[in-house]
N, C-alpha and C. Protein backbone atom coordinates (compact mmCIF):
# COMPACT_ATOMS: atom_id res chain seq x y z
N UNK A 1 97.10 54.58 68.00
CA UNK A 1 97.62 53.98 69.22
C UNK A 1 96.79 52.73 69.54
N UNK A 2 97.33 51.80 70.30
CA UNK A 2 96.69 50.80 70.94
C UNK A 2 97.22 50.03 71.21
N UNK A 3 97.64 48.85 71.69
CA UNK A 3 98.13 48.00 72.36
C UNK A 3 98.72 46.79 71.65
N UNK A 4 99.99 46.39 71.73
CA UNK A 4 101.01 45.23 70.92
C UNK A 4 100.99 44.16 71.85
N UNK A 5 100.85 43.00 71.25
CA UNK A 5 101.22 41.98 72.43
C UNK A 5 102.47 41.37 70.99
N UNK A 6 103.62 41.00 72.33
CA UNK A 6 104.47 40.15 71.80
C UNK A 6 104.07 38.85 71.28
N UNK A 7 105.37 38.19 70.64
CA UNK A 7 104.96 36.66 70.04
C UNK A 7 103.98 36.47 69.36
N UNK A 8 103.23 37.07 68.76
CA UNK A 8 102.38 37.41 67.74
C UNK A 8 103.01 36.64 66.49
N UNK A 9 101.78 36.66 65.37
CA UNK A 9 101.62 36.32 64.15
C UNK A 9 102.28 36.79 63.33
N UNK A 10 102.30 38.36 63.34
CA UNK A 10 102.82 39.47 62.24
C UNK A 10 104.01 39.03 61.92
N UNK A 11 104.66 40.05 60.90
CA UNK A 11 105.72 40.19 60.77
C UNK A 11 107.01 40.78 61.22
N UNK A 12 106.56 41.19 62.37
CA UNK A 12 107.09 42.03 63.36
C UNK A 12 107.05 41.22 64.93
N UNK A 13 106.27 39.92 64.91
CA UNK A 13 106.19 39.23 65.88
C UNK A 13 105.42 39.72 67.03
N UNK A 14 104.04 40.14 66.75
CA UNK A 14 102.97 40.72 67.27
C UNK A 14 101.78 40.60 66.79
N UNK A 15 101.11 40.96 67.44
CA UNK A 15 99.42 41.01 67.27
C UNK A 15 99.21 42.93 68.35
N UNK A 16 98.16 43.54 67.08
CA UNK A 16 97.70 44.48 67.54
C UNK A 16 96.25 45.20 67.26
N UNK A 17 96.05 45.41 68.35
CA UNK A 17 94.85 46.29 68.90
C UNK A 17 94.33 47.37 69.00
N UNK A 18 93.26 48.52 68.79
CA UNK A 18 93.13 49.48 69.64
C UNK A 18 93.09 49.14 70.30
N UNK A 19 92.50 50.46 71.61
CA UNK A 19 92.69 50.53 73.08
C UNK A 19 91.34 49.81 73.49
N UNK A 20 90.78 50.80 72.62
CA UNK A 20 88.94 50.37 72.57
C UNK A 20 88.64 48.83 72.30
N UNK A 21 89.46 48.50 71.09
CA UNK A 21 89.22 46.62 70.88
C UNK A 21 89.74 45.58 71.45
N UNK A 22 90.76 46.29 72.39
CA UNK A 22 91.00 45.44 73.64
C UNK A 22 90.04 45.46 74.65
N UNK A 23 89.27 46.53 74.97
CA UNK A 23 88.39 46.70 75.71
C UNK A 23 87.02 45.59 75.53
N UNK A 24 86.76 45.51 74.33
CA UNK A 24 85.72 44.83 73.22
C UNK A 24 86.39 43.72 73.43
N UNK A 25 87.09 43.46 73.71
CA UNK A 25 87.82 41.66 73.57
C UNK A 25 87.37 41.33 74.59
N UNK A 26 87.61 41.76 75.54
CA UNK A 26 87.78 41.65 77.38
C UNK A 26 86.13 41.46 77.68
N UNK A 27 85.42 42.25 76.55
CA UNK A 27 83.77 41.84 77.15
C UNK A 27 83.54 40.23 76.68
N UNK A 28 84.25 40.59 75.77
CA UNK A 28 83.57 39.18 74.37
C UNK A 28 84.10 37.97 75.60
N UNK A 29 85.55 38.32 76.39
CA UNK A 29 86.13 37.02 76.71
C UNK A 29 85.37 36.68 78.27
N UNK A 30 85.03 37.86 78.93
CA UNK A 30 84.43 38.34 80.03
C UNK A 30 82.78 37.33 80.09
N UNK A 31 82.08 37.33 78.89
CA UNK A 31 81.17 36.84 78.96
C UNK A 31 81.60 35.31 78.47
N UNK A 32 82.59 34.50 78.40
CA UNK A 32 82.51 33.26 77.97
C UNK A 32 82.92 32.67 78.90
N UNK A 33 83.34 32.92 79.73
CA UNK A 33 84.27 32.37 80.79
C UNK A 33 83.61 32.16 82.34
N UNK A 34 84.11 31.28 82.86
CA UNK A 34 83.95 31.60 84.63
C UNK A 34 84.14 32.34 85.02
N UNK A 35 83.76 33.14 86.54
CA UNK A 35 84.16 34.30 86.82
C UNK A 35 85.71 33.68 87.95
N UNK A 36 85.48 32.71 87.65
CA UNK A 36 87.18 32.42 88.42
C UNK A 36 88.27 32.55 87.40
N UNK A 37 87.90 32.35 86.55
CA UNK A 37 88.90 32.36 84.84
C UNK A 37 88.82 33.97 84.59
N UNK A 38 87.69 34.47 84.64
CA UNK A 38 87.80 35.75 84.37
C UNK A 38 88.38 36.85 85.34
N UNK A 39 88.61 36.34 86.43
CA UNK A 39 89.52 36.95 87.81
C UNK A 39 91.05 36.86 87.27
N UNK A 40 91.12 35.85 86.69
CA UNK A 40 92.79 35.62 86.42
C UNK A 40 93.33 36.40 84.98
N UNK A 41 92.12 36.95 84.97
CA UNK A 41 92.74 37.55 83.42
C UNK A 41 92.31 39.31 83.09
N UNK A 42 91.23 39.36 84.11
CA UNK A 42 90.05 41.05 84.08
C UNK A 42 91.47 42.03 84.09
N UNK A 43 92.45 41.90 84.67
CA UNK A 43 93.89 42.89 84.44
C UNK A 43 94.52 43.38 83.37
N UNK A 44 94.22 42.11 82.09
CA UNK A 44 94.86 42.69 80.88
C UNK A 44 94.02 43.27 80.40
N UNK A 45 92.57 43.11 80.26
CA UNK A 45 91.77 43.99 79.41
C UNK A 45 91.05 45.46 80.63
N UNK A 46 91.84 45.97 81.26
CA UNK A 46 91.32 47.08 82.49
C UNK A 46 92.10 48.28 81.62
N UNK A 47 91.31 49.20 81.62
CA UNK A 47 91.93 50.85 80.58
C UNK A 47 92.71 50.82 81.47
N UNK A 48 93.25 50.86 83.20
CA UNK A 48 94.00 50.95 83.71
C UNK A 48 95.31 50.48 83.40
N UNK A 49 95.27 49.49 83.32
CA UNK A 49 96.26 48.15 82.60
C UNK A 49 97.96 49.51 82.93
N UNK A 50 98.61 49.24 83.34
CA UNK A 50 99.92 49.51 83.21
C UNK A 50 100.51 50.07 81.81
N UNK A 51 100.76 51.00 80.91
CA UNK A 51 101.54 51.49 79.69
C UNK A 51 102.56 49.94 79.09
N UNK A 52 103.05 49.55 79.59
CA UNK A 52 104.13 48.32 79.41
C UNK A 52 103.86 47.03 80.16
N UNK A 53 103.23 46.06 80.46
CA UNK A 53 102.67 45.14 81.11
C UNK A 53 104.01 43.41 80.76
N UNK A 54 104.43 43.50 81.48
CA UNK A 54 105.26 41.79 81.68
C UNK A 54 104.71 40.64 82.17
N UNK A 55 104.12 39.75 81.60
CA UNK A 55 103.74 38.95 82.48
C UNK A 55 104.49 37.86 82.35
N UNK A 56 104.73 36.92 83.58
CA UNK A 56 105.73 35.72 83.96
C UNK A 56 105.20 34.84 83.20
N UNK A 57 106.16 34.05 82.55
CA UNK A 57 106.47 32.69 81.93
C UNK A 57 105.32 31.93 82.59
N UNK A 58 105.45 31.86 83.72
CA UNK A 58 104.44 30.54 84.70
C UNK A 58 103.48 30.77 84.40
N UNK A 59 103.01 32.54 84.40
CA UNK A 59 101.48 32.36 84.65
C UNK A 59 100.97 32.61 82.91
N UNK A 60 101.72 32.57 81.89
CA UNK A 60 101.03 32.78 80.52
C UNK A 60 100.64 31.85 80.56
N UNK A 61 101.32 30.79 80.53
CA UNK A 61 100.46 28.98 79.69
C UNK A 61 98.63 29.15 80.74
N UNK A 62 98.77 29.33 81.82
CA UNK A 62 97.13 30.08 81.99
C UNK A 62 96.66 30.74 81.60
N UNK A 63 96.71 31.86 81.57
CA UNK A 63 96.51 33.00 80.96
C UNK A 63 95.54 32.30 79.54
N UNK A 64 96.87 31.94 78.25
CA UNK A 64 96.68 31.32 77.03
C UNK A 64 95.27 30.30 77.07
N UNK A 65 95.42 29.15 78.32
CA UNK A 65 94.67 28.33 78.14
C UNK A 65 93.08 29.01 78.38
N UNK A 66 93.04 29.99 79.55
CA UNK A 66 91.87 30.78 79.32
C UNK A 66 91.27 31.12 78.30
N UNK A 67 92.02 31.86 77.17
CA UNK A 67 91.49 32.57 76.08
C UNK A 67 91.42 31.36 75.02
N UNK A 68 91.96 30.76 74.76
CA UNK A 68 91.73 29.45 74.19
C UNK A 68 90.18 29.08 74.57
N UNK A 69 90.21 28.57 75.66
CA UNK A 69 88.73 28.54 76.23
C UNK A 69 87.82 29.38 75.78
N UNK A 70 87.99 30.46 76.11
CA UNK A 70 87.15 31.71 75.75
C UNK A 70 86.77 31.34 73.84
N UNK A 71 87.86 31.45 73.49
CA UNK A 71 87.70 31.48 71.93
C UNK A 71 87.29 30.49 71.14
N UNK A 72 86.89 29.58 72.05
CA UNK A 72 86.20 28.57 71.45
C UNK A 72 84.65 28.63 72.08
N UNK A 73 83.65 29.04 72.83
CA UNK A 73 83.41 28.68 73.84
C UNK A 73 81.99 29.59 72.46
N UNK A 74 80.77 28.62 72.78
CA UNK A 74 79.89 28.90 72.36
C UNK A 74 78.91 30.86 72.01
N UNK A 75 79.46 31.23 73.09
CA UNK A 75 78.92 32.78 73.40
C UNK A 75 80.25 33.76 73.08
N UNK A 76 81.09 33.32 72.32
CA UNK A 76 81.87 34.04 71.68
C UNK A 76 81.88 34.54 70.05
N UNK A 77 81.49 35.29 69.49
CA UNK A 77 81.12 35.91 68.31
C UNK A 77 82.23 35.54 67.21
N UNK A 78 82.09 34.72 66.26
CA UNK A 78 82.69 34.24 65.35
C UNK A 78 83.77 35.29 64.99
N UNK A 79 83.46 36.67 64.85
CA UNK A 79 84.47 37.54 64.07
C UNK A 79 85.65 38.21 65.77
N UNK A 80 84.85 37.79 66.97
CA UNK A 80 86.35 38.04 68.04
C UNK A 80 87.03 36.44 68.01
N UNK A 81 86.21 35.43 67.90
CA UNK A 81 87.00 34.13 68.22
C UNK A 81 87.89 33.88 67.51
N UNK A 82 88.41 34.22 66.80
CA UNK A 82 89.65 34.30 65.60
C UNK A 82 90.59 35.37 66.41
N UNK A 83 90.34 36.22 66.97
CA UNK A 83 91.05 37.12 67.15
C UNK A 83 91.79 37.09 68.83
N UNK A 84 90.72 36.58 69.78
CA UNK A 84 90.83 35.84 70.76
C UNK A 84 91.58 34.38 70.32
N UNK A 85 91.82 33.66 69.12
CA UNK A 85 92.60 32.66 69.43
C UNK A 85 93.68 33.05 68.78
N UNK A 86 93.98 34.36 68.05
CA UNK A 86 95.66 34.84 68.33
C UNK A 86 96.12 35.14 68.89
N UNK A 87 95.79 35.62 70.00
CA UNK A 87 96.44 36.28 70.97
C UNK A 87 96.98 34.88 71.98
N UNK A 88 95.73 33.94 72.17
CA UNK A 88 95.89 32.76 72.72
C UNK A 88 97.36 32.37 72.47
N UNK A 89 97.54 31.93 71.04
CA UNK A 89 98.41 31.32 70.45
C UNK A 89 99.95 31.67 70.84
N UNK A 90 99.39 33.69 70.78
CA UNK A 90 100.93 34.60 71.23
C UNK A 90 101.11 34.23 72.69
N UNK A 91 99.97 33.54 73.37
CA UNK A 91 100.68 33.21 74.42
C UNK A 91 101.32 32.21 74.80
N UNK A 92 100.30 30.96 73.99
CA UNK A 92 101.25 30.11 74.14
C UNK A 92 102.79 29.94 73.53
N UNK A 93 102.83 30.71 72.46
CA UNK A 93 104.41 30.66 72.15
C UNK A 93 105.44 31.34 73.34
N UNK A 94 105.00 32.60 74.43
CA UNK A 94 105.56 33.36 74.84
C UNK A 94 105.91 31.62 76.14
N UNK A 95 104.74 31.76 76.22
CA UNK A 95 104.79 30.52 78.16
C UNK A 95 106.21 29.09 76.75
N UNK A 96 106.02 29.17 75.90
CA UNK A 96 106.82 27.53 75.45
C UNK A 96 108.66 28.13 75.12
N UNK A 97 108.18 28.98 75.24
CA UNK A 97 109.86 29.95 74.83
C UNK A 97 110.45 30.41 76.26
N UNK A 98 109.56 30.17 77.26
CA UNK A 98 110.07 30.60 78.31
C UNK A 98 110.10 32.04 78.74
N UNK A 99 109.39 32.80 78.07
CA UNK A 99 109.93 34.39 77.87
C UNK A 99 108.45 34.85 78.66
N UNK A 100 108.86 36.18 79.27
CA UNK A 100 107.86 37.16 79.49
C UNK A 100 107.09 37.48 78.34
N UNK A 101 105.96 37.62 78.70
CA UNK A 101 104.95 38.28 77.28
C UNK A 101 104.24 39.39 77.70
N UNK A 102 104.71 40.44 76.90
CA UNK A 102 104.74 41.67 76.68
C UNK A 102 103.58 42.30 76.00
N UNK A 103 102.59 43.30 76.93
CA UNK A 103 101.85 43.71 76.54
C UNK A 103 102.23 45.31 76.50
N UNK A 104 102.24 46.22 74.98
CA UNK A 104 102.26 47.47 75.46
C UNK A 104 101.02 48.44 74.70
């Protein structure tokens, strides 16, 4: 088990996670960021997180540009920053398609 985000890389048009390495992402991205950047985003990586998560068109292209940030950002560990800039990417395709992006 663990968590799919839409608009992904795969071949299935996803990127996936454990539960736990989403958790591990969220520190990696947690420590690169502002804590105003990291306010706008501490929701997707929370064990709480909703089973099925939608988030609006408007607010991905933020979202994306955060982790972008993050995944470049000096105090990010070479082997998550690759992994943090796919997910980026799945977002920016989700915010340029207009579509909800789907976390389950």
């Amino acid at each position: 088990m663990g968590v799919n985000i839409s608009h992904g890389s795969n071949q299935w048009g996803q990127e996936r996670l454990s539960y736990t390495s989403v958790e591990e992402m969220g520190e990696q991205v947690r420590r690169a960021v502002s804590r105003w950047d990291w306010h706008k985003v501490s929701h997707l990586f929370d064990e709480r997180r909703p089973d099925i998560l939608y988030i609006d068109p408007k607010q991905v292209g933020e979202i994306a540009d955060i982790l972008a940030k993050a995944a470049k950002h000096r105090k990010m560990p070479p082997g998550w920053a690759d992994t943090v800039r796919r997910w980026a990417a799945a977002g920016y395709r989700a915010w340029q398609a207009g579509e909800p992006w789907s976390w389950r």
